[in-house]
C-alpha atoms as a PDB file:
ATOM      1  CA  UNK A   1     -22.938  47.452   4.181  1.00  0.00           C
ATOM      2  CA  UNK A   2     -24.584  50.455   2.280  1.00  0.00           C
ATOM      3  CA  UNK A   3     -25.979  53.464   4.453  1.00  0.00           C
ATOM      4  CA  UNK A   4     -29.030  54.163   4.952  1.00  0.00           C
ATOM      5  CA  UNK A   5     -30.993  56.897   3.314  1.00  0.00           C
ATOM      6  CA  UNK A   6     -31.034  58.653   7.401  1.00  0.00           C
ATOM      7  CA  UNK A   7     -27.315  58.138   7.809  1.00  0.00           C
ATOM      8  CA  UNK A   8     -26.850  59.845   4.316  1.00  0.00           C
ATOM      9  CA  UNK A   9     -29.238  62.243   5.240  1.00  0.00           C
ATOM     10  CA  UNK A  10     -27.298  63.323   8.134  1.00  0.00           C
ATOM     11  CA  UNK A  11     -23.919  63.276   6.523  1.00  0.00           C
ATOM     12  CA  UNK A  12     -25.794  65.817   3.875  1.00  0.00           C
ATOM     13  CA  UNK A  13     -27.184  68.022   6.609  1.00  0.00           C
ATOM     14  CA  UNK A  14     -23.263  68.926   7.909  1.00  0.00           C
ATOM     15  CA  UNK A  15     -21.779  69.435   4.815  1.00  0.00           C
ATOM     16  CA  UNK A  16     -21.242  73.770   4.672  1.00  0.00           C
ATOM     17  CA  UNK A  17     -20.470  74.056   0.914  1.00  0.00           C
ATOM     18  CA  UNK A  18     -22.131  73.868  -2.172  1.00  0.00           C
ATOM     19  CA  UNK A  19     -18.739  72.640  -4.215  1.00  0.00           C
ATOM     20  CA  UNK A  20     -18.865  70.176  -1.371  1.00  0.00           C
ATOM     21  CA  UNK A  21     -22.034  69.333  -1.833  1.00  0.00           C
ATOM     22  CA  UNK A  22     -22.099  68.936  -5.675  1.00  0.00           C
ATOM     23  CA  UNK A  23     -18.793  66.990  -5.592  1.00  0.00           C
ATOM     24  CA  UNK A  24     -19.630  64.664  -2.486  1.00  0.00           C
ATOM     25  CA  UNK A  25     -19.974  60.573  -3.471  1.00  0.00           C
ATOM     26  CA  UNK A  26     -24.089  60.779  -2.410  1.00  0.00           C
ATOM     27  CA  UNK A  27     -24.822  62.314  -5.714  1.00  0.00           C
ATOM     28  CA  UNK A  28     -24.161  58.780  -7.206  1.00  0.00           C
ATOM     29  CA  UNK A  29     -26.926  57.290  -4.983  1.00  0.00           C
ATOM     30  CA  UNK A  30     -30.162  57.568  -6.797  1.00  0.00           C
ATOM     31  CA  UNK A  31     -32.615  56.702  -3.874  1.00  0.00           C
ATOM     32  CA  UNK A  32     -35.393  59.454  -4.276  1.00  0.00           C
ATOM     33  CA  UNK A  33     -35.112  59.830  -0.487  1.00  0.00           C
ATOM     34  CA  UNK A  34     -31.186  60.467  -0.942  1.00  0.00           C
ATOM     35  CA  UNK A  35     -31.774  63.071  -3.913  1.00  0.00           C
ATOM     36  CA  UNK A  36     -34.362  64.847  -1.984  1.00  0.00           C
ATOM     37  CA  UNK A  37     -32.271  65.524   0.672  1.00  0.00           C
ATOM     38  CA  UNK A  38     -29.765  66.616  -2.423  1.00  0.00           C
ATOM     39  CA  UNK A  39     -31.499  68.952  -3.371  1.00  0.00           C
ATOM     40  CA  UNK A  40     -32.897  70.146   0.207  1.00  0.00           C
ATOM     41  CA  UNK A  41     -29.691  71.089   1.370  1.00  0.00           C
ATOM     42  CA  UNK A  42     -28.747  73.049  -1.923  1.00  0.00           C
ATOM     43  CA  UNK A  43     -31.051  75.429  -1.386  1.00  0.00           C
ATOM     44  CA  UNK A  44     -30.844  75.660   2.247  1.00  0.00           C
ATOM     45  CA  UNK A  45     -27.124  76.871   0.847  1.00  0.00           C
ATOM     46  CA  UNK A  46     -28.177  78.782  -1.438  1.00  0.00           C
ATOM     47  CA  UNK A  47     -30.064  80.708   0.322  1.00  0.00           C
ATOM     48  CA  UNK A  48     -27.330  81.161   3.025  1.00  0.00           C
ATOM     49  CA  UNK A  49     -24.993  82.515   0.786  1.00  0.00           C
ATOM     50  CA  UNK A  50     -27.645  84.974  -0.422  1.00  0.00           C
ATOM     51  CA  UNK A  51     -27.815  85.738   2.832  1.00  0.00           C
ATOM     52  CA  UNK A  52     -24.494  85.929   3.359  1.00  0.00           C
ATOM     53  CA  UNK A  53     -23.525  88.413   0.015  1.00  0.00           C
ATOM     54  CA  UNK A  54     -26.263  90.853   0.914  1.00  0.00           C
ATOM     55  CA  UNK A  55     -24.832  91.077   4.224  1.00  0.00           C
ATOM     56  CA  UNK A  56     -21.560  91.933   2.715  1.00  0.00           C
ATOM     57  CA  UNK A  57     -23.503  94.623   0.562  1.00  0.00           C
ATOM     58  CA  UNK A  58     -24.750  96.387   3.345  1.00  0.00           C
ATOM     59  CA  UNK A  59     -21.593  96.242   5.432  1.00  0.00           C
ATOM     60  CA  UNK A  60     -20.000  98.911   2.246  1.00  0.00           C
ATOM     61  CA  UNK A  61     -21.037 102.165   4.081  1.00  0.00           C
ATOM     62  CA  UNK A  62     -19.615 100.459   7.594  1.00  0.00           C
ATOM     63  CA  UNK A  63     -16.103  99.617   5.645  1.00  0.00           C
ATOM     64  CA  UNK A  64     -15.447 102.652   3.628  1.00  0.00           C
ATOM     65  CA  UNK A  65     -15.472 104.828   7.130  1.00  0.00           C
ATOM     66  CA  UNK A  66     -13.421 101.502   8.996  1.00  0.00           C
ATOM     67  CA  UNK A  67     -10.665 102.032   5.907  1.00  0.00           C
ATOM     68  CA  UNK A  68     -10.343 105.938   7.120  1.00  0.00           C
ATOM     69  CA  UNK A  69     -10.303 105.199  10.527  1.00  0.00           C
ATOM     70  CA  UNK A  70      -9.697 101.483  12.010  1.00  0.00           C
ATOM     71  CA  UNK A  71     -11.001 102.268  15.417  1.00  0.00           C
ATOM     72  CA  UNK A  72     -14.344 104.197  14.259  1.00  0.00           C
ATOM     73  CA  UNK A  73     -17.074 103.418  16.505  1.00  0.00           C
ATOM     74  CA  UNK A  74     -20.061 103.503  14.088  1.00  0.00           C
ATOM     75  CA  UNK A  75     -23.316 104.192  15.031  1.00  0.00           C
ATOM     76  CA  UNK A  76     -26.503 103.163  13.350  1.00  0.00           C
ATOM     77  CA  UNK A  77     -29.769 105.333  13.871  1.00  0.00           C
ATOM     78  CA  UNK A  78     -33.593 104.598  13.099  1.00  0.00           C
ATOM     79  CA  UNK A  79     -36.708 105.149  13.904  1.00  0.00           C
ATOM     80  CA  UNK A  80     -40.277 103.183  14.417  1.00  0.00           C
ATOM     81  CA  UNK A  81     -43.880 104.733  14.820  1.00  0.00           C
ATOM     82  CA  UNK A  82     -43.718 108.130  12.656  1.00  0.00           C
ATOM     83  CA  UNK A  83     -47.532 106.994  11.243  1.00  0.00           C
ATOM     84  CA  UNK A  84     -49.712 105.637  14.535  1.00  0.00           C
ATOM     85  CA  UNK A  85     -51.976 107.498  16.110  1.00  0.00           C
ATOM     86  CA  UNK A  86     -51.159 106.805  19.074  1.00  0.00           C
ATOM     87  CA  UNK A  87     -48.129 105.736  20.498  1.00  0.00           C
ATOM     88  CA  UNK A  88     -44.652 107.321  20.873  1.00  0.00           C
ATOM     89  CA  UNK A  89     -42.176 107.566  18.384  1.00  0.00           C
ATOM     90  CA  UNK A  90     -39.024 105.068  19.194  1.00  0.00           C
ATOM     91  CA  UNK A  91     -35.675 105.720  18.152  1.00  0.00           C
ATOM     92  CA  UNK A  92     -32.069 103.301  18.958  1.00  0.00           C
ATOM     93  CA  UNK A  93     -28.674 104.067  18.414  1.00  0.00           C
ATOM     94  CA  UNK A  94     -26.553 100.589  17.978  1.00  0.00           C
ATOM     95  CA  UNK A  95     -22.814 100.325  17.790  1.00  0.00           C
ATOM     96  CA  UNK A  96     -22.205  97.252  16.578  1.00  0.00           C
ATOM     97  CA  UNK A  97     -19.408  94.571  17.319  1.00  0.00           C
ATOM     98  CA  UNK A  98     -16.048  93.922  15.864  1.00  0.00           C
ATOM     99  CA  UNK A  99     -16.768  90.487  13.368  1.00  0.00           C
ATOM    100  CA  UNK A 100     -20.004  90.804  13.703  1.00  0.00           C
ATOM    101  CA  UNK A 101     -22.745  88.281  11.552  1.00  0.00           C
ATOM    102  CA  UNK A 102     -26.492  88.891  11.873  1.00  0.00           C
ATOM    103  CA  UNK A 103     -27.317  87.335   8.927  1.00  0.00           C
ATOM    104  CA  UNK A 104     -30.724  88.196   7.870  1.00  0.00           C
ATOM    105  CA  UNK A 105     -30.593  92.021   8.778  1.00  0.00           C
ATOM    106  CA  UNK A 106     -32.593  94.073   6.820  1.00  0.00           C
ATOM    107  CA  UNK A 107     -35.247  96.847   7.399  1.00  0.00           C
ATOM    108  CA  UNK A 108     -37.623  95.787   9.892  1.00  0.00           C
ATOM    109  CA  UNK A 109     -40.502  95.694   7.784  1.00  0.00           C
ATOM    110  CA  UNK A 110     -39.415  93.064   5.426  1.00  0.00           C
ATOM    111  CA  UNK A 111     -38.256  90.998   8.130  1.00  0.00           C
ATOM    112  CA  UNK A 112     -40.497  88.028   9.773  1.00  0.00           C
ATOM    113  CA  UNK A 113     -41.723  88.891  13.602  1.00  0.00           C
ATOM    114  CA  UNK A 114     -40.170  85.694  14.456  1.00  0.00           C
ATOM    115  CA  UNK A 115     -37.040  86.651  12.805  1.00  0.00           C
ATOM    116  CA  UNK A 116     -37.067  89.999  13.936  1.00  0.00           C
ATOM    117  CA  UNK A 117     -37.469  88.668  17.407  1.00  0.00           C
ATOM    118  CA  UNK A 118     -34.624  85.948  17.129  1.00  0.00           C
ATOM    119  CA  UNK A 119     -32.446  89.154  15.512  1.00  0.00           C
ATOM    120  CA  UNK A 120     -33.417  91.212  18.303  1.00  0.00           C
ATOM    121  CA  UNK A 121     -32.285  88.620  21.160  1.00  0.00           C
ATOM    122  CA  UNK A 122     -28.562  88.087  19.329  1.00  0.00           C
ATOM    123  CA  UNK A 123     -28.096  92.227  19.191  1.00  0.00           C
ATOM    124  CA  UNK A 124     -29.241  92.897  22.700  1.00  0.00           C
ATOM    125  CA  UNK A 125     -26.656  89.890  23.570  1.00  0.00           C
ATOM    126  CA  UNK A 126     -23.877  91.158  20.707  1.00  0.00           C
ATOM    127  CA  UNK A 127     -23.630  94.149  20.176  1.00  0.00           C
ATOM    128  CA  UNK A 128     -20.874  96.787  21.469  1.00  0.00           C
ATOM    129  CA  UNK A 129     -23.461  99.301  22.826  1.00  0.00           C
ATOM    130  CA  UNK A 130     -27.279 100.184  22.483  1.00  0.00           C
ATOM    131  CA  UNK A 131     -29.694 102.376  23.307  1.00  0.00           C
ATOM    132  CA  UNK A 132     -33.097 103.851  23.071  1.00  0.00           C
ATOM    133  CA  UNK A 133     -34.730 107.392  23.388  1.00  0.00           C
ATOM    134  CA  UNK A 134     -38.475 107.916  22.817  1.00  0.00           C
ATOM    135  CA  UNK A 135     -40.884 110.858  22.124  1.00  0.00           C
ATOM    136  CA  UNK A 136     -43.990 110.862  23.458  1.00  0.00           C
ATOM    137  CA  UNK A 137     -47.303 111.661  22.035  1.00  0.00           C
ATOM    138  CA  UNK A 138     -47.348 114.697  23.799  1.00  0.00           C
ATOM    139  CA  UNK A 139     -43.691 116.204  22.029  1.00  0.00           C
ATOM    140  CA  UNK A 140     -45.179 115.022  18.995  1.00  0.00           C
ATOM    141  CA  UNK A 141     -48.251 116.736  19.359  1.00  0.00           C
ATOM    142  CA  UNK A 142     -45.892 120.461  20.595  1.00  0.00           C
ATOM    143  CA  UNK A 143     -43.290 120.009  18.208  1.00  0.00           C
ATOM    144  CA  UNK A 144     -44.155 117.764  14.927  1.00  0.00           C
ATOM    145  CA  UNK A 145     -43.713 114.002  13.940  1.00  0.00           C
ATOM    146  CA  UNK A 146     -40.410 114.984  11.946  1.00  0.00           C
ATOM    147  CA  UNK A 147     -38.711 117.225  14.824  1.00  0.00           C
ATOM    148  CA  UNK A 148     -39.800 114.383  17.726  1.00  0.00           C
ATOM    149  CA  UNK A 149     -38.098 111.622  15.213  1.00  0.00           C
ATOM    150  CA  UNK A 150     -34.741 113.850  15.788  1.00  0.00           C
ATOM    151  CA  UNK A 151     -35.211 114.576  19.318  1.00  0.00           C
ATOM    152  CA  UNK A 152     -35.869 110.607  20.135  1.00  0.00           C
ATOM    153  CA  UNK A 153     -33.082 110.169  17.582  1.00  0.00           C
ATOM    154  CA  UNK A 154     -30.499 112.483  19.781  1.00  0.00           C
ATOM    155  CA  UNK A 155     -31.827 111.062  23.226  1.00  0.00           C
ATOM    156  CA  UNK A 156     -30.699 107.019  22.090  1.00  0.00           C
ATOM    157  CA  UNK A 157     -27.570 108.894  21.206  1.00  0.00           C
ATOM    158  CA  UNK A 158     -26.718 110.516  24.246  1.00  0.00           C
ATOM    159  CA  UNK A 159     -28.103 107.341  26.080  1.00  0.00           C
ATOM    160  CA  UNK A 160     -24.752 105.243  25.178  1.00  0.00           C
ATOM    161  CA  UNK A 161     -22.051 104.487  27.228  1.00  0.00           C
ATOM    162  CA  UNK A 162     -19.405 104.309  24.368  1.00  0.00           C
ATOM    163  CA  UNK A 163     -19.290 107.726  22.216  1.00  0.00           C
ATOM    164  CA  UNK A 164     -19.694 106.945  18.748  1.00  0.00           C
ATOM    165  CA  UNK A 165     -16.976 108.849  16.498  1.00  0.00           C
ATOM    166  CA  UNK A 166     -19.635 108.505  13.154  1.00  0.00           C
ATOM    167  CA  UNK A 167     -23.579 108.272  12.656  1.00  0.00           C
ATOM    168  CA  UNK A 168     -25.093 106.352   9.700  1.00  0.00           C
ATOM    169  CA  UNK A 169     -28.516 107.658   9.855  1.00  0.00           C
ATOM    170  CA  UNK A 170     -31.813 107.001   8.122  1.00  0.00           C
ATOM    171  CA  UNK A 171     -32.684 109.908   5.979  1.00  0.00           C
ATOM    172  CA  UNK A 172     -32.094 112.159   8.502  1.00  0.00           C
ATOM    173  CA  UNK A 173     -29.745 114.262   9.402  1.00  0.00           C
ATOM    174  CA  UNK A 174     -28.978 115.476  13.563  1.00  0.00           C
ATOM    175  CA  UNK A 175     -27.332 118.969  15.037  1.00  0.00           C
ATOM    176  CA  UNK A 176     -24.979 117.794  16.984  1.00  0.00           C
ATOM    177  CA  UNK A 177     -20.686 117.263  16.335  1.00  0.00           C
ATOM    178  CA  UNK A 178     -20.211 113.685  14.964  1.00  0.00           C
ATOM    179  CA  UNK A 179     -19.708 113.056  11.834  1.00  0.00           C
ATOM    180  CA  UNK A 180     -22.646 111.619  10.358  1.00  0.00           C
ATOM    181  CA  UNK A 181     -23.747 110.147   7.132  1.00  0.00           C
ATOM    182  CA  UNK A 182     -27.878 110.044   6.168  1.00  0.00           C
ATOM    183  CA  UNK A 183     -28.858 107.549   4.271  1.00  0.00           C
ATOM    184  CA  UNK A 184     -32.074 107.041   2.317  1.00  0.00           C
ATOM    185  CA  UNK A 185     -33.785 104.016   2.950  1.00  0.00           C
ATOM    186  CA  UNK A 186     -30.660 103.213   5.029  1.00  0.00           C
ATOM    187  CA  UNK A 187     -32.083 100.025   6.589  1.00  0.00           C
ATOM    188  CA  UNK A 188     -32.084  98.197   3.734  1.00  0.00           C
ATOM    189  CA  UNK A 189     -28.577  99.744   2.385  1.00  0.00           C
ATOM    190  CA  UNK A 190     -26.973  99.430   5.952  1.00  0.00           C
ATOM    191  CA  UNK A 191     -26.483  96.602   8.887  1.00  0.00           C
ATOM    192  CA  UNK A 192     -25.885  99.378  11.276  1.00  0.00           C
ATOM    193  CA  UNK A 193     -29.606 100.753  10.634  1.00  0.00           C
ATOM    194  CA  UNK A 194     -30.716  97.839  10.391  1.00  0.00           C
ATOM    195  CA  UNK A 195     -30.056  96.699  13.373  1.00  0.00           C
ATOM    196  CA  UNK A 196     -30.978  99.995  14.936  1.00  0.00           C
ATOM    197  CA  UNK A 197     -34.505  99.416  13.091  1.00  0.00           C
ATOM    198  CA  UNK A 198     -35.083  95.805  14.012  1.00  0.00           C
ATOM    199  CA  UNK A 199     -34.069  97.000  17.688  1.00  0.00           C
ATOM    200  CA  UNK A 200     -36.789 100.290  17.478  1.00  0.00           C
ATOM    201  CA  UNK A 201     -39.542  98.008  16.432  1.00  0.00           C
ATOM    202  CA  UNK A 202     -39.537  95.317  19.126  1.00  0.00           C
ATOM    203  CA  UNK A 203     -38.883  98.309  21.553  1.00  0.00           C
ATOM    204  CA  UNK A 204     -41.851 100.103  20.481  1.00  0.00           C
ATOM    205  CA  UNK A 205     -44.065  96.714  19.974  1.00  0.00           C
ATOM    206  CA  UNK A 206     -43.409  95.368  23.168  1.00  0.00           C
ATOM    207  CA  UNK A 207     -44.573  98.910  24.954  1.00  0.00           C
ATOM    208  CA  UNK A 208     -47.381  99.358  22.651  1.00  0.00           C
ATOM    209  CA  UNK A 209     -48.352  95.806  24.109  1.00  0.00           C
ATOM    210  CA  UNK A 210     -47.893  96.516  27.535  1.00  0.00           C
ATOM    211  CA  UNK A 211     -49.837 100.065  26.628  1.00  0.00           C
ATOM    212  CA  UNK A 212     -52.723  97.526  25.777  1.00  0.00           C
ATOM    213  CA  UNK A 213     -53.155  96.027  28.979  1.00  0.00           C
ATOM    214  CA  UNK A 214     -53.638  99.252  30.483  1.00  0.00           C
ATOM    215  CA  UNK A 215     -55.747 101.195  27.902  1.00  0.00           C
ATOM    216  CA  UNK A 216     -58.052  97.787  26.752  1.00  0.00           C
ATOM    217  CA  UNK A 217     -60.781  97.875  23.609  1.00  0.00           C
ATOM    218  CA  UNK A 218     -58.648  99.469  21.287  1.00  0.00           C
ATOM    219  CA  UNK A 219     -56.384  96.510  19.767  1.00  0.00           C
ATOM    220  CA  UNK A 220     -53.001  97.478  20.620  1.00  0.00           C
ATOM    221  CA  UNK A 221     -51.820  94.337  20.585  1.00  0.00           C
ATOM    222  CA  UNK A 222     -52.166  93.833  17.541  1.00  0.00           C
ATOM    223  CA  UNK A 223     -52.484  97.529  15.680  1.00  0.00           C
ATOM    224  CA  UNK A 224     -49.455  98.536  17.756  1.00  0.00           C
ATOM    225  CA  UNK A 225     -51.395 102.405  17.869  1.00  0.00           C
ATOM    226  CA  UNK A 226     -51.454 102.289  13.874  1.00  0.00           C
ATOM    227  CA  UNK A 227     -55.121 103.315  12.398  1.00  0.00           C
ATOM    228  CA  UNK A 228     -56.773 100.371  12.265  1.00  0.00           C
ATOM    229  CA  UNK A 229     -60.588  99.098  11.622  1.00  0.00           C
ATOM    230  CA  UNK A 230     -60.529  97.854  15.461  1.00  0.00           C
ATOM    231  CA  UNK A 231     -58.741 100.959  16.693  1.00  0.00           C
ATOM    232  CA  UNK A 232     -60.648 103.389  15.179  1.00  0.00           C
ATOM    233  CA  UNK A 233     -63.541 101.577  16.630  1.00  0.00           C
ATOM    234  CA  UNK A 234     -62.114 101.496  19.537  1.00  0.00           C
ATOM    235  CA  UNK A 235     -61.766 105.020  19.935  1.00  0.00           C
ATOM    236  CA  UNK A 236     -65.729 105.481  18.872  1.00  0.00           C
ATOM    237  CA  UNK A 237     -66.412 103.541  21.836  1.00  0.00           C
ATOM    238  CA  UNK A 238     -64.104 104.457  24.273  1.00  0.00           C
ATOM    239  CA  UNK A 239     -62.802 107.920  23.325  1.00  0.00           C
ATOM    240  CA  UNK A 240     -59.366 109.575  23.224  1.00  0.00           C
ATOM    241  CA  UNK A 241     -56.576 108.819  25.488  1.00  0.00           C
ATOM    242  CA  UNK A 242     -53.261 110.262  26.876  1.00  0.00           C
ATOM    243  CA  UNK A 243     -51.344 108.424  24.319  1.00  0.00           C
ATOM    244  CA  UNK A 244     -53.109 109.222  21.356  1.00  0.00           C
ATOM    245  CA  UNK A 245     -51.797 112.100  19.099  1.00  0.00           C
ATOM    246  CA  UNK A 246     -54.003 114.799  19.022  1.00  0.00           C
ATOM    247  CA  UNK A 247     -53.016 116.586  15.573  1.00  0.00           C
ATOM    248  CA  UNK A 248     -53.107 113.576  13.508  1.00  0.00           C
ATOM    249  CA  UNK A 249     -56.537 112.445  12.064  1.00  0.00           C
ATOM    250  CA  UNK A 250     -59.037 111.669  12.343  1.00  0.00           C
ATOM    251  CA  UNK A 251     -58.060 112.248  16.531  1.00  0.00           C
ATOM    252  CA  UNK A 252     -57.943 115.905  15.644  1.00  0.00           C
ATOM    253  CA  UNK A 253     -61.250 116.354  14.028  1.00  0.00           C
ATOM    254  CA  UNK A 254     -63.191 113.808  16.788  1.00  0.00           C
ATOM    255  CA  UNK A 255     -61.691 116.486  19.145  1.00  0.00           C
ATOM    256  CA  UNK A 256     -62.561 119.800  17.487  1.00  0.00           C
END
């Protein structure tokens, strides 16, 4: 007795290959509802194994310092919120696991907020060490967006429990000891950063959230402290807060 277009179906749906796939007896069926699922599951993968290759591509910085030194502990660094005006600046520091496979990694503002959420969930759970440090609006205001980016940086670093032994950081470089490699537009050339970047933006999100519960009418929730329509009118309305940076504008000049 032939199978049924649903029993094919889910015979399609396991096979892992695309040689598989192209070779398997089911291409002979020529049922639209059998070639449709064909075809569905070649590009679902396809598009794992793009997946899969550019994750390999970004590992290269990761496995050139492994093939010096086996037992490196490697350390990704990034940053969220240099541009908001209000908000602090959020830096993490991620070591991540031996055999490790997030596929789908990538700078965190190319990646999906569902994604990044889902990515965010399997690092906390994965990863060999994490951690966070933060600038306030405040430091940012006393010392400068670019030096409060390397203090948050340093303060995730020294927040780890395991000691990383080399930094890849994004296009920045930190005065400390480790060795440390800075990388422009690392989180898109590096799973390390990455990570640390997918990590740094649900971090800050979530608090800039929380932030709006607190500090209501100017659209956190959804500008996340970044100069929007709604926050700019919310600060017309409402004024100037703790958390808003005082020597970016237009904050500076509604002050003076």
């Amino acid at each position: 007795m032939a199978k049924t277009i649903k029993e094919i179906k889910s015979i399609i749906d396991q096979i892992d290959s695309l040689e598989v796939l192209e070779q398997h007896e089911c291409n002979n069926d020529d049922r639209k509802g059998v070639q449709k699922a064909i075809t569905s599951r070649k590009k679902q993968l396809e598009k794992e194994l793009t997946l899969i290759r550019n994750y390999e591509e970004m590992n290269l910085y990761e496995n050139d310092i492994l093939a010096q030194n086996s037992k490196a502990f490697i350390c990704g660094i990034d940053e969220v919120g240099r541009g908001p005006l209000a908000g602090p600046v959020v830096a993490c520091a991620v070591i991540l696991n031996p055999g490790h496979r997030y596929l789908g990694l990538n700078d965190s503002k190319k990646v999906s907020a569902k994604n990044r959420a889902v990515l965010n969930q399997q690092l906390i759970d994965g990863v060999t060490d994490y951690a966070y440090g933060i600038a306030t609006s405040a430091e940012i205001d006393e010392m400068n967006i670019y030096q409060a980016t390397r203090l948050a940086m340093q303060r995730a670093i020294d927040q780890l429990k395991v000691q990383p032994t080399h930094l890849l950081i994004d296009a920045m470089t930190l005065d400390n000891e480790i060795n440390q490699t800075s990388i422009i537009k690392g989180d898109a050339k590096s799973v390390s950063i990455a990570a640390a970047s997918i990590m740094a933006k649900e971090y800050r999100d979530n608090y800039m959230k929380d932030i709006a519960k607190q500090y209501p009418g100017y659209d956190f929730e959804n500008n996340v402290g970044y100069g929007t329509k709604a926050h700019l009118e919310g600060i017309a309305q409402n004024g100037v807060i703790s958390e808003h940076r005082k020597t970016f504008e237009p904050i500076k000049s509604i002050l003076q």
